[in-house]
Protein backbone atom coordinates (compact mmCIF):
# COMPACT_ATOMS: atom_id res chain seq x y z
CA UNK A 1 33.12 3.30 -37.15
CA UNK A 2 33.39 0.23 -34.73
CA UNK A 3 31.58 0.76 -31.41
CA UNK A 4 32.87 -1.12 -28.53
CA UNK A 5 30.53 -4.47 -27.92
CA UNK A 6 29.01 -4.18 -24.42
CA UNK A 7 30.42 -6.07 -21.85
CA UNK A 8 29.16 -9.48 -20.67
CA UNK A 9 28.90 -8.16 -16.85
CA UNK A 10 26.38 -5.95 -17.97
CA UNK A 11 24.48 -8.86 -19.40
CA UNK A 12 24.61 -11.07 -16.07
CA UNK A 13 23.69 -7.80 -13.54
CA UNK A 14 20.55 -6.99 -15.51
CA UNK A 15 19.49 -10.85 -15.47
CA UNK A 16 20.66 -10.66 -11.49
CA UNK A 17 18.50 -7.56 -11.08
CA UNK A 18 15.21 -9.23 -12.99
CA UNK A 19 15.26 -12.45 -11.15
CA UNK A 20 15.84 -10.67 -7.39
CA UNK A 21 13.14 -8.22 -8.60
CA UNK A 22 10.97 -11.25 -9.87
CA UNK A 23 11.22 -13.22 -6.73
CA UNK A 24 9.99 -9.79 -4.03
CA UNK A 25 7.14 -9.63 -6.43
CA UNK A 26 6.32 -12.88 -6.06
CA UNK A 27 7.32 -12.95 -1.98
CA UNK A 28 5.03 -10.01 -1.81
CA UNK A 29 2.09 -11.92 -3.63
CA UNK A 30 2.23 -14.98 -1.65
CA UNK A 31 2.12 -12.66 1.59
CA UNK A 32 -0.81 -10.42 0.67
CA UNK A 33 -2.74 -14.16 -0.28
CA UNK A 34 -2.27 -15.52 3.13
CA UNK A 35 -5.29 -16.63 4.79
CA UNK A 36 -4.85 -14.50 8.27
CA UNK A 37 -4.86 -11.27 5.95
CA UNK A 38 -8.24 -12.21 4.67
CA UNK A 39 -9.92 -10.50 7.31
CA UNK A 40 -8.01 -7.34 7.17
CA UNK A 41 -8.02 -7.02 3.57
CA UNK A 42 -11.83 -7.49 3.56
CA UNK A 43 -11.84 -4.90 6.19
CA UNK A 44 -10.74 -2.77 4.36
CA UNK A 45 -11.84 -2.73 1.06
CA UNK A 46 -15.30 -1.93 2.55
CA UNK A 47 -14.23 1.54 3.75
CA UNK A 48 -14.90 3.22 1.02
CA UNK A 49 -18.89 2.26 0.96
CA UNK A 50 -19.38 2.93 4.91
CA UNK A 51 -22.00 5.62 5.14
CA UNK A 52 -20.46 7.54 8.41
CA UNK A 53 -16.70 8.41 8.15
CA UNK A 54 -14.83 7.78 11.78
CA UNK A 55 -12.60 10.89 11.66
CA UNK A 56 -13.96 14.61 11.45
CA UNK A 57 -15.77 15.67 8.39
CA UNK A 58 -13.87 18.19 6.80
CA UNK A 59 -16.09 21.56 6.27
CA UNK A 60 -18.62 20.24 8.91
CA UNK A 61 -18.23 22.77 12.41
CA UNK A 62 -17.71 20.73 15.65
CA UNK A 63 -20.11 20.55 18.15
CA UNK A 64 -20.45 19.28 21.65
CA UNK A 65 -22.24 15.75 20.68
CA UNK A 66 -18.83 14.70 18.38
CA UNK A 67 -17.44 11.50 20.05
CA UNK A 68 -14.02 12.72 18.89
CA UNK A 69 -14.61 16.21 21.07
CA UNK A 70 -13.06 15.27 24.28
CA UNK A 71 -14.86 18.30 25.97
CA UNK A 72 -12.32 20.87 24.23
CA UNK A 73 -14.38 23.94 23.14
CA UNK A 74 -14.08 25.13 19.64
């Protein structure tokens, strides 16, 4: 049995595909390493180790003192 040989377009779209694919990786790398996302990126990678959360604590009931209360009652 003979199978058909694959076509060359095939050959040239997947090469097509890897270098467009190749150059937003690298578009995306060179943005995230700018130095005016320094600060933000710092910013945020210390979230995780900051000892009081900013949004409700889930499990915890509200009380009057919360500075996210607004005056609503529970």
């Amino acid at each position: 049995m003979n199978q058909p040989m694959m076509s060359p377009f095939w050959g040239h779209l997947t090469g097509v595909v890897t270098v467009v694919l190749m150059l937003i990786f690298l578009g995306i790398w060179i943005w995230a390493w700018r130095k005016r996302h320094r600060s933000t990126f710092k910013r945020m990678s210390e979230l995780p180790m900051e000892d009081k959360p900013e949004g409700p604590v889930p499990g915890k009931p509200r009380t009057g003192a919360d500075k996210n209360d607004k005056g609503r009652q529970p």
